[in-house]
Protein backbone atom coordinates (compact mmCIF):
# COMPACT_ATOMS: atom_id res chain seq x y z
CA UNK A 1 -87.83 140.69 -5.82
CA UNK A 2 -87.50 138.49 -2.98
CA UNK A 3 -90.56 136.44 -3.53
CA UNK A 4 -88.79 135.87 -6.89
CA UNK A 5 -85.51 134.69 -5.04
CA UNK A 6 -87.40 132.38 -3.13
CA UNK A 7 -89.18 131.01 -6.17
CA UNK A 8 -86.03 130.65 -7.95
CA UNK A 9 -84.46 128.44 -4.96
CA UNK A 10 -87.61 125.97 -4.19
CA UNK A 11 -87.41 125.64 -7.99
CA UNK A 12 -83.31 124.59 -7.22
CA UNK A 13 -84.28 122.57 -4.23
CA UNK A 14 -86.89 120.37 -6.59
CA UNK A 15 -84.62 120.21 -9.49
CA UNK A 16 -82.15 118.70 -7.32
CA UNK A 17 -84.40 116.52 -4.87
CA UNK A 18 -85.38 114.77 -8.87
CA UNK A 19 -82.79 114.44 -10.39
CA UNK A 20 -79.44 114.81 -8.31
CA UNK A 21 -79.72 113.53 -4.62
CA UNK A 22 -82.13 112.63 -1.73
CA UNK A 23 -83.07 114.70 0.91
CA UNK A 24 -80.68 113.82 3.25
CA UNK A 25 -77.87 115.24 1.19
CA UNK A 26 -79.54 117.83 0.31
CA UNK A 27 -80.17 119.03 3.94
CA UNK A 28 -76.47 117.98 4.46
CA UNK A 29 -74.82 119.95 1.89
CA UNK A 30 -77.28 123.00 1.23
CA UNK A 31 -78.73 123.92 5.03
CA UNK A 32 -75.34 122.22 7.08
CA UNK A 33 -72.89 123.57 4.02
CA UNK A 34 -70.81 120.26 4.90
CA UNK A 35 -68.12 119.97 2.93
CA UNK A 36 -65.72 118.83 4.64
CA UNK A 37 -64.96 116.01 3.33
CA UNK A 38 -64.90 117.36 -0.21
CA UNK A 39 -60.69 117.06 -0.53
CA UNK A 40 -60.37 113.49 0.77
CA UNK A 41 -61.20 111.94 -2.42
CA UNK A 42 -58.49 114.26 -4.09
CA UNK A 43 -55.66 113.25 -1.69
CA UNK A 44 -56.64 109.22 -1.78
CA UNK A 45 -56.68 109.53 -6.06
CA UNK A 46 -53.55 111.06 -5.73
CA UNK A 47 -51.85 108.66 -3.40
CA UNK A 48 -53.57 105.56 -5.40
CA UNK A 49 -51.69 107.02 -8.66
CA UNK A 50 -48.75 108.28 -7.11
CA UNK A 51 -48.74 111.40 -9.42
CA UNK A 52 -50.20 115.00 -8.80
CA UNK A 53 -49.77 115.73 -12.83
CA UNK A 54 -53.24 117.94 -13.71
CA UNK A 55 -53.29 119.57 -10.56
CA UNK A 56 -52.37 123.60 -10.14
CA UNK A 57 -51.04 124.42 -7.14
CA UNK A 58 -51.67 127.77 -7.50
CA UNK A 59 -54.90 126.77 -7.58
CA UNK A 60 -54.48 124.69 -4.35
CA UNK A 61 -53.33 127.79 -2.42
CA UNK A 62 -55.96 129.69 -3.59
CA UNK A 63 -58.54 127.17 -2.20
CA UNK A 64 -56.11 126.77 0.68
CA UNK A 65 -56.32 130.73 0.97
CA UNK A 66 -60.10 130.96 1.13
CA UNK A 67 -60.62 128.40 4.08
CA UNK A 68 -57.59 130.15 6.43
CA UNK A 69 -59.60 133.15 6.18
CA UNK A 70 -63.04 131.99 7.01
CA UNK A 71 -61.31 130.37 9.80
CA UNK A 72 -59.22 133.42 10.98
CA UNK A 73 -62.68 135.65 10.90
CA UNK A 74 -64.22 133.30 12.98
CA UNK A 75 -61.20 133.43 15.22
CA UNK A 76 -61.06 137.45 15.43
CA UNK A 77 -65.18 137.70 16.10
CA UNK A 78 -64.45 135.01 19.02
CA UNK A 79 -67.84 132.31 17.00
CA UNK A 80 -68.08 129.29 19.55
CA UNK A 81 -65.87 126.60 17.39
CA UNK A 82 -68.48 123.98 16.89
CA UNK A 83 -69.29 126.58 14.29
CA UNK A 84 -66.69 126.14 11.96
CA UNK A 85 -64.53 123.54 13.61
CA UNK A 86 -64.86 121.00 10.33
CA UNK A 87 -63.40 124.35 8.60
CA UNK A 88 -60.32 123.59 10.60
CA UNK A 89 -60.21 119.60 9.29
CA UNK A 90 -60.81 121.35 5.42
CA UNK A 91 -57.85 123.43 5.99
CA UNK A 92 -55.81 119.91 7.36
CA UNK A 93 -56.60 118.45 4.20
CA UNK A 94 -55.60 121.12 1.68
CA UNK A 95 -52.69 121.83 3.45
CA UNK A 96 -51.49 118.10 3.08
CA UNK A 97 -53.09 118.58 -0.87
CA UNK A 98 -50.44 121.23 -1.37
CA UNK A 99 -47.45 119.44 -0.22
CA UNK A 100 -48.87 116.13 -2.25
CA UNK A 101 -48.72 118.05 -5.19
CA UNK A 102 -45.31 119.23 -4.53
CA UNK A 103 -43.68 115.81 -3.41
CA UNK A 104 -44.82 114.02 -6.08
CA UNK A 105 -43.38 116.44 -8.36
CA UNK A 106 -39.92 115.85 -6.74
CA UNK A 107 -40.41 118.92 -4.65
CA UNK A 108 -40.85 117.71 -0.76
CA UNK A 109 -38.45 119.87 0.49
CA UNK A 110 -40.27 122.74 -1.43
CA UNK A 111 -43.37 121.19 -0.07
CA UNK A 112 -42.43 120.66 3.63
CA UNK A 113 -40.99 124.43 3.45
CA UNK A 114 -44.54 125.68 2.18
CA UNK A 115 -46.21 124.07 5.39
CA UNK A 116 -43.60 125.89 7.37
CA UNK A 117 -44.17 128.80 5.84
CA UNK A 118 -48.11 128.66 5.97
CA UNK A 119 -48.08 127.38 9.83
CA UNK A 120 -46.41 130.56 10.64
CA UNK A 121 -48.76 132.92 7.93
CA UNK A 122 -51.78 130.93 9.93
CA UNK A 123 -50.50 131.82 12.96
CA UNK A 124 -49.73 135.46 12.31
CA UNK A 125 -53.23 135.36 10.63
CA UNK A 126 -55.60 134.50 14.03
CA UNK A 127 -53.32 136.06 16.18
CA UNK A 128 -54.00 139.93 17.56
CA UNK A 129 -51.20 141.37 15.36
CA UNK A 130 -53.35 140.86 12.33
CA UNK A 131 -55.80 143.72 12.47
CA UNK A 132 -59.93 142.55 12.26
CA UNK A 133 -59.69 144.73 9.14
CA UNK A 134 -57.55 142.63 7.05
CA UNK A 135 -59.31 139.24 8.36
CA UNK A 136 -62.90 140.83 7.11
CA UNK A 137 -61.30 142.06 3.78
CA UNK A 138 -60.09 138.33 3.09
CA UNK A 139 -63.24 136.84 4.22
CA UNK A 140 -64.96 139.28 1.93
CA UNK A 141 -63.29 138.87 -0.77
CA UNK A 142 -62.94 134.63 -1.09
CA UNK A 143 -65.71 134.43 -3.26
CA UNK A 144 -64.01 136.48 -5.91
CA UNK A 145 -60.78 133.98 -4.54
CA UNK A 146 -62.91 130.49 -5.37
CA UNK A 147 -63.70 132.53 -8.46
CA UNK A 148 -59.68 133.14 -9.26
CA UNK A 149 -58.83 129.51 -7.99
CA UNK A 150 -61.23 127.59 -10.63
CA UNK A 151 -60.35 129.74 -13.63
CA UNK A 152 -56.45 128.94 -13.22
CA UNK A 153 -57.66 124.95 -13.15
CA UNK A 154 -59.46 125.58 -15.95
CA UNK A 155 -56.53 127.05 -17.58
CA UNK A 156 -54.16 125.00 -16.76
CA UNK A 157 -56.67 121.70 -17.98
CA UNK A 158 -57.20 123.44 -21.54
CA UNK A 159 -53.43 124.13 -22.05
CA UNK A 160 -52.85 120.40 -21.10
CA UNK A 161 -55.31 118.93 -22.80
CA UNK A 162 -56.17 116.56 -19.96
CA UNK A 163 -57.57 116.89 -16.38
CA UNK A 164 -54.62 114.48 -15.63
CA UNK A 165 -55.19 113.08 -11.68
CA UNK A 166 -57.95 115.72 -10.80
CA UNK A 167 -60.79 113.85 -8.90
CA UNK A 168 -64.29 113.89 -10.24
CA UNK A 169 -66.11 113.56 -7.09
CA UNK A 170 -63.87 116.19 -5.16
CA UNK A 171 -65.00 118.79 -8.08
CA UNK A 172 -68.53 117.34 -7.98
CA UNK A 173 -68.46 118.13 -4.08
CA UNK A 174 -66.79 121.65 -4.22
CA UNK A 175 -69.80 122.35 -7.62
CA UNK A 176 -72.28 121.31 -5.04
CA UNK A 177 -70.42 123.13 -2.51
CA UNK A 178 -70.72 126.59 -5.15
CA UNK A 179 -74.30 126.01 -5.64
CA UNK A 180 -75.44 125.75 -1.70
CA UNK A 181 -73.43 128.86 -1.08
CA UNK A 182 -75.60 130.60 -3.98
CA UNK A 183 -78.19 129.26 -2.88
CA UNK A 184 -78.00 130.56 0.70
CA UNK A 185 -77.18 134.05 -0.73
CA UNK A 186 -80.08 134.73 -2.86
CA UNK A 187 -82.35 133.74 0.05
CA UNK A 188 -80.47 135.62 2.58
CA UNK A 189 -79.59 138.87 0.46
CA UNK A 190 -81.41 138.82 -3.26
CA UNK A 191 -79.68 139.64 -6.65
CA UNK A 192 -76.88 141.34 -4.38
CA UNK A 193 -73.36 141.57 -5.96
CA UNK A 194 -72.44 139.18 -3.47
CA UNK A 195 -75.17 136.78 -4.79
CA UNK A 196 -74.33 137.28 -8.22
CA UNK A 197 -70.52 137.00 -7.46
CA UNK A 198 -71.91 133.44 -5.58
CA UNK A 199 -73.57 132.69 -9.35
CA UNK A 200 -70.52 133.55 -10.88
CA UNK A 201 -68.65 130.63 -9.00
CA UNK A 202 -70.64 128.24 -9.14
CA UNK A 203 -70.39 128.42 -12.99
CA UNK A 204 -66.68 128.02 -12.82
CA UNK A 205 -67.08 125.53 -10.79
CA UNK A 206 -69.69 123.88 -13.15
CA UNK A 207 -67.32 124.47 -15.91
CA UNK A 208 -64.33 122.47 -14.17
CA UNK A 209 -66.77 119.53 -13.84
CA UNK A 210 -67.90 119.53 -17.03
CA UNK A 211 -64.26 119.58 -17.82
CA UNK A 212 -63.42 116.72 -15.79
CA UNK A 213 -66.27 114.36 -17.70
CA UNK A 214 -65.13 115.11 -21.07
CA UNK A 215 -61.49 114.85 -20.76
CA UNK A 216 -61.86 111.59 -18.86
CA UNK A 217 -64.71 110.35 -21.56
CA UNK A 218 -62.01 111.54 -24.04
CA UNK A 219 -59.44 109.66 -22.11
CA UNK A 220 -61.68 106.49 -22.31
CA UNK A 221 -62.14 106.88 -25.85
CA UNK A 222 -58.24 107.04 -26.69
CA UNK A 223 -57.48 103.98 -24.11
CA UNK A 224 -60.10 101.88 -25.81
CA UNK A 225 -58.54 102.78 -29.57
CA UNK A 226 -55.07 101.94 -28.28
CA UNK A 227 -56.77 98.37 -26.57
CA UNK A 228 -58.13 98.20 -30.11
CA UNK A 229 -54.95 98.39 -31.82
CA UNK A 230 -53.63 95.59 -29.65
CA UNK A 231 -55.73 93.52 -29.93
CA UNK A 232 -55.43 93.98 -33.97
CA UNK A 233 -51.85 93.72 -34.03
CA UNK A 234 -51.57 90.06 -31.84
CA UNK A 235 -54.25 88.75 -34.40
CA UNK A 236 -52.06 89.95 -37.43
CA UNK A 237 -49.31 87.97 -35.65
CA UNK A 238 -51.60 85.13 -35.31
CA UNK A 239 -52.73 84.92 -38.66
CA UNK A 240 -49.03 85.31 -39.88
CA UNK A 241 -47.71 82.70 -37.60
CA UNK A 242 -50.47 80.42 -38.89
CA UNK A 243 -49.25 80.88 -42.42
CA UNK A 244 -45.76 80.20 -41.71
């Protein structure tokens, strides 16, 4: 079963090394798990359109959720913090996602509130009046969390119709992100539940990107049709002026 695991992942680690990246980002994202750049695209599309519209911030928190526990277990078990000190930039940038998405709905104070309120739920969370207990449930439980967060995105993109201002590359980086973590799993543990749970994310994440592409490529399609009709109309008022 394990030789089979193995198998399975040098076939992955080919597959990608093709057809998807060079080596470099492969070692960067699948043996470093470095991420953490993965929101900044998100934030600069949004402040480059000046709208959050497509973006669930339930979703957000979720996302936000998983990466203040993985930070608060490493707190509680004391790991040296060049461990997961780029987890602490992640959690800068989602926390400034979730207020974006609430100021540019005309909700800063909302938004400014939420940081409040999440500063002092951080807080409470490394601090010794949490109990380890709770931390390791959390930190146990944020795949099935990633799994929660991309299904309401999904959701919300298929009631809309549209992907609105969500960022291709920032769901490209978090799909990558999905499929190092199975990765890693399977090698480390098998066909565990927590592998398969790993699998199971990194399809939703897969399915959000696949998302993404075809609403924008449908997006394209209806901007180009609407140039097209234009551009029809001013040479049906050329042709008529010419007449006159």
């Amino acid at each position: 079963m394990a030789e089979s695991g193995e198998e399975q992942a040098s076939a992955l680690k080919s597959f990608l090394l093709t057809y998807l990246m060079p080596e470099k980002c492969y070692e960067r994202f699948f043996l470093r798990l470095d991420f953490a750049h993965a929101p900044l695209p998100q934030i600069w599309r949004i402040f480059r359109a000046g709208s959050s519209d497509g973006l669930s911030l339930v979703s957000a928190l979720l996302d936000l959720l998983v990466v203040s526990a993985h930070v608060a277990f490493c707190v509680h078990h004391n790991f040296p913090i060049g461990a997961w000190g780029e987890s602490v930039w992640v959690l800068v940038q989602l926390a400034l996602l979730v207020f974006l998405i609430q100021h540019y709905r005309e909700d800063s104070i909302k938004g400014a509130v939420s940081l409040a309120a999440y500063s002092a739920f951080m807080y409470l969370l490394t601090s010794p009046l949490t109990p380890r207990a709770v931390v390791k449930a959390m930190y146990e439980w944020k795949v099935l969390i990633v799994i929660a967060s991309r299904l309401v995105q999904v959701g919300c993109n298929q009631s809309a119709g549209s992907t609105g201002q969500i960022s291709a590359l920032s769901v490209f980086l978090l799909c990558m992100g999905s499929i190092g973590l199975t990765h890693t799993s399977i090698q480390d543990s098998g066909h565990s539940l927590h592998s398969q749970a790993c699998v199971l994310s990194s399809c939703c994440s897969a399915l959000l990107l696949l998302q993404v592409l075809l609403f924008r490529n449908h997006q394209l399609d209806g901007e180009r049709q609407r140039d097209g009709g234009r551009e029809r109309r001013r040479d049906r008022e050329r042709e008529k002026k010419k007449e006159e």
